[in-house]
C-alpha atoms as a PDB file:
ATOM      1  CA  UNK A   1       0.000   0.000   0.000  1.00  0.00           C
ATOM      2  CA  UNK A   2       0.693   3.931  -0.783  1.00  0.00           C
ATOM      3  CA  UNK A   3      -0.287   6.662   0.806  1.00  0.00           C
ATOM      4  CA  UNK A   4       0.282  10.536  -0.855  1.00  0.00           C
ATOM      5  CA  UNK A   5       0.681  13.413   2.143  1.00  0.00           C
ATOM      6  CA  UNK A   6      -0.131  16.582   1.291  1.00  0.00           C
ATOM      7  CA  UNK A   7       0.893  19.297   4.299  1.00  0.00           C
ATOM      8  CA  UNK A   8      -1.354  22.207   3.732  1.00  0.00           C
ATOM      9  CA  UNK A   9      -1.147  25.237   5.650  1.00  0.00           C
ATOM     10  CA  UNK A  10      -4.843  26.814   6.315  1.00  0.00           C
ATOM     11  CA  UNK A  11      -4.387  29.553   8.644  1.00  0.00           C
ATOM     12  CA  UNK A  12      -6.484  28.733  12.057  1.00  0.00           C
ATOM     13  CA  UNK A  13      -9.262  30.140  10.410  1.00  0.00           C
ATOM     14  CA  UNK A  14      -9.218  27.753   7.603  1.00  0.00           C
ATOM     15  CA  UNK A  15      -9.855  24.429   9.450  1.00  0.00           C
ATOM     16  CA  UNK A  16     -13.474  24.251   9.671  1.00  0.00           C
ATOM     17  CA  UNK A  17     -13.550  24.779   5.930  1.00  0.00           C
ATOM     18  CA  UNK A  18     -10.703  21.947   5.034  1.00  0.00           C
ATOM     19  CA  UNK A  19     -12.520  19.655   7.229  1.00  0.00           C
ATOM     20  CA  UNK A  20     -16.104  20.411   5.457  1.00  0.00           C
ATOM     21  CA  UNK A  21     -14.500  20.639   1.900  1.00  0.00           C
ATOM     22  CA  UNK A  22     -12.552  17.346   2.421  1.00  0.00           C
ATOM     23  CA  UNK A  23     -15.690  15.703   3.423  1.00  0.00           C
ATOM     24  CA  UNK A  24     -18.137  16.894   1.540  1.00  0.00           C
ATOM     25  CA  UNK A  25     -16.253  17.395  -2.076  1.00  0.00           C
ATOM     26  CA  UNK A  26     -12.922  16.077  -2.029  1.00  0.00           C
ATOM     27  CA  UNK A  27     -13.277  12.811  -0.663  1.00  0.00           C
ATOM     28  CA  UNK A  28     -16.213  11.850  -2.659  1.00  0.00           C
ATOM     29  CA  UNK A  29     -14.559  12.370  -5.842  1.00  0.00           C
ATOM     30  CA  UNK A  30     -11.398  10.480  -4.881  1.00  0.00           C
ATOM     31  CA  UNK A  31     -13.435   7.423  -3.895  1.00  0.00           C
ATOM     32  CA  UNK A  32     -14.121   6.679  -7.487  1.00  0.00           C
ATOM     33  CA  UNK A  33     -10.420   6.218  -8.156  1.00  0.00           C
ATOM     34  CA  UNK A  34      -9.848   2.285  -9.050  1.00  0.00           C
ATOM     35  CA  UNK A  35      -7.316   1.121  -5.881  1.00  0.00           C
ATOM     36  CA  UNK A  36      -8.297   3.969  -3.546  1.00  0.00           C
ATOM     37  CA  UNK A  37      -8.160   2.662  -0.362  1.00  0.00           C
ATOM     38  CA  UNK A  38      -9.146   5.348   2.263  1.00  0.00           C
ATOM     39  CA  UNK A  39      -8.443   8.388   3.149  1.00  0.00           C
ATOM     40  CA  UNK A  40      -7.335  10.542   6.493  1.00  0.00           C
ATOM     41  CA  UNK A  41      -7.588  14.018   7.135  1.00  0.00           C
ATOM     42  CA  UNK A  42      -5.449  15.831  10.196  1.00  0.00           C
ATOM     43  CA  UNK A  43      -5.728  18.932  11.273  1.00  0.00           C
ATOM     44  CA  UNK A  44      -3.705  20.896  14.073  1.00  0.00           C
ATOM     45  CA  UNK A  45      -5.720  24.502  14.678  1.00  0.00           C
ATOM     46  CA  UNK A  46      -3.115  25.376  17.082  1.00  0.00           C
ATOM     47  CA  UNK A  47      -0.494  25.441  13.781  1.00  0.00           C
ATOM     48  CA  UNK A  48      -2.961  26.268  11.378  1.00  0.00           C
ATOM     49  CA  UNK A  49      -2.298  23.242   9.270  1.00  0.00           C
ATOM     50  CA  UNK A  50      -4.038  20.519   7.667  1.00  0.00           C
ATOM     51  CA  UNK A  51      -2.210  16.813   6.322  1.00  0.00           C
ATOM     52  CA  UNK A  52      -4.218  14.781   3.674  1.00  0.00           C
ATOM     53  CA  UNK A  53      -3.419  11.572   3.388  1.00  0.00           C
ATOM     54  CA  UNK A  54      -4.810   9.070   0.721  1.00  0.00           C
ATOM     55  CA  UNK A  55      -3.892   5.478   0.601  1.00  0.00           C
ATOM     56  CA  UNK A  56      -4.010   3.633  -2.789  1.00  0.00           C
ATOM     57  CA  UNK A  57      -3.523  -0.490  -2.961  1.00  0.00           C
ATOM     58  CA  UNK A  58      -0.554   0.032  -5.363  1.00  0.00           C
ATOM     59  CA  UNK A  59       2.477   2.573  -6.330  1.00  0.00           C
ATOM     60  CA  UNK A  60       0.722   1.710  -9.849  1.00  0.00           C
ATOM     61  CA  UNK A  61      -2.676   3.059  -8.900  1.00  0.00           C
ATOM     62  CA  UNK A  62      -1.460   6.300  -7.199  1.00  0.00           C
ATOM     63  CA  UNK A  63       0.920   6.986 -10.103  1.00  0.00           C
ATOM     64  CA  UNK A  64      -1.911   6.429 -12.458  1.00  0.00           C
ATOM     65  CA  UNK A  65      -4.648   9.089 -10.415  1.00  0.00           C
ATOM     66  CA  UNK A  66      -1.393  11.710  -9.090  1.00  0.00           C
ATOM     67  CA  UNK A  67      -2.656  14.174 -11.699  1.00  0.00           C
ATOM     68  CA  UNK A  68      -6.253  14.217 -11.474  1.00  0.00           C
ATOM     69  CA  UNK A  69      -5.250  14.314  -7.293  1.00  0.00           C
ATOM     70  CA  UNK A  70      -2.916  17.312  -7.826  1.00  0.00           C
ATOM     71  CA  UNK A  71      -5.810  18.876  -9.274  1.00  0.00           C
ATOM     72  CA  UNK A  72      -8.278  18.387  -6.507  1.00  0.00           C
ATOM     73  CA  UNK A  73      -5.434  19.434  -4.012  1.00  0.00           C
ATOM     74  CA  UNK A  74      -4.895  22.372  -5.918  1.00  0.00           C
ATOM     75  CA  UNK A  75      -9.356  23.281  -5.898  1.00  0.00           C
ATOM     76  CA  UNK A  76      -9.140  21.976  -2.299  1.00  0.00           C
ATOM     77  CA  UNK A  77      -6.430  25.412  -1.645  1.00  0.00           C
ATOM     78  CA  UNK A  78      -8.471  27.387  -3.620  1.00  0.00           C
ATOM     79  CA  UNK A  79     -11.444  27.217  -1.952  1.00  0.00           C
ATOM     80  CA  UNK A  80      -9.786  27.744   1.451  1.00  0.00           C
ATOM     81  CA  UNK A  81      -8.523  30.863   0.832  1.00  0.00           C
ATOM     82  CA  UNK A  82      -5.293  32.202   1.950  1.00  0.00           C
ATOM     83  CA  UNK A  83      -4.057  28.605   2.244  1.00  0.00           C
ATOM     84  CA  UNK A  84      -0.508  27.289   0.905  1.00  0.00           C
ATOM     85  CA  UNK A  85       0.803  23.600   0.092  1.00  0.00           C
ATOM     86  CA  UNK A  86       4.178  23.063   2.005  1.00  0.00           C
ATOM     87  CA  UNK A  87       4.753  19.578   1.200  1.00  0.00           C
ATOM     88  CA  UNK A  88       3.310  16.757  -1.157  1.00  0.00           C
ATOM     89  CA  UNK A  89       5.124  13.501  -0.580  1.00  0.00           C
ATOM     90  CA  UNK A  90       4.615   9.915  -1.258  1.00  0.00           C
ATOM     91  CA  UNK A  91       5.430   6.968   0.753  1.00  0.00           C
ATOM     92  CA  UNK A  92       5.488   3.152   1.100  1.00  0.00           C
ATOM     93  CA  UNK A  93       3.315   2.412   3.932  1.00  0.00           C
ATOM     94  CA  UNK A  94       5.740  -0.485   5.838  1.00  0.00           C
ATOM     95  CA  UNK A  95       2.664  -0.988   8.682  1.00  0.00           C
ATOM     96  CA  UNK A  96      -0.845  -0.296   9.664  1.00  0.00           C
ATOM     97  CA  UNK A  97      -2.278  -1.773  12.304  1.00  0.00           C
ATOM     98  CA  UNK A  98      -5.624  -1.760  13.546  1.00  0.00           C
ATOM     99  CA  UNK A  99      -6.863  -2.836  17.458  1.00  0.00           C
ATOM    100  CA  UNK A 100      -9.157  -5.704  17.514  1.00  0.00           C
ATOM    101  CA  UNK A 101     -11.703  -3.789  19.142  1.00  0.00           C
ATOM    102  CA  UNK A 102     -11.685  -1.130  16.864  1.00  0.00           C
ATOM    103  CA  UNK A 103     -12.981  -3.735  13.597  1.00  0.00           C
ATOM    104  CA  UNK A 104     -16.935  -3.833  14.216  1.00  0.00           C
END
C-alpha cells in the first residue's frame, strides 16, 4: 500500500472549511479512483495546518490518479482561501495496524 501526504497550511481560520471541503467534495470524488483505499484528514488549529493523506492499494494506482489528485489538491487550496501547500510527498506504507476492538 501507498499513501500521498499533502501538508497544507490553512491559517487557524481555515480548518473548519478543510474539514467540510474534504468531506463533503474532495473525498467523494477520490473514492471513485480504481485502488483507492481510504483516506485521512489531520488537522492541528493550534499550527494552522491541515495533512491529507490518501492510501491507494498500489504505487501503480497512485501513479496512475497523481494528476487528477494534484488537481483536486490544488481546488481543495483554492477554496480555502489564503491557504498554501508546504509539502506533497509519497510513501510506502511499511505498517498499519488496527486494534481488535476497533474492527466492528
Amino acid at each position: 500500500m501507498y499513501t500521498r501526504v499533502s501538508t497544507i497550511n490553512t491559517g487557524a481560520q481555515g480548518i473548519d472549511a478543510a474539514i467540510h471541503d474534504f468531506k463533503e467534495v474532495t473525498l467523494p470524488q477520490v473514492r471513485d479512483f480504481s485502488g483507492f483505499e481510504r483516506a485521512t484528514l489531520l488537522v492541528s488549529r493550534e499550527k494552522g495546518m491541515v495533512r491529507l493523506l490518501a492510501y491507494w492499494d498500489s504505487r501503480e494506482a497512485l501513479d496512475k490518479f497523481a494528476e487528477a489528485m494534484d488537481g483536486l489538491r490544488d481546488e481543495f487550496v483554492e477554496k480555502i482561501g489564503n491557504a498554501m501547500i508546504v509539502s506533497v510527498e509519497t510513501f510506502e506504507v511499511a505498517l498499519d495496524e488496527v486494534s481488535p476492538s476497533a474492527i466492528f
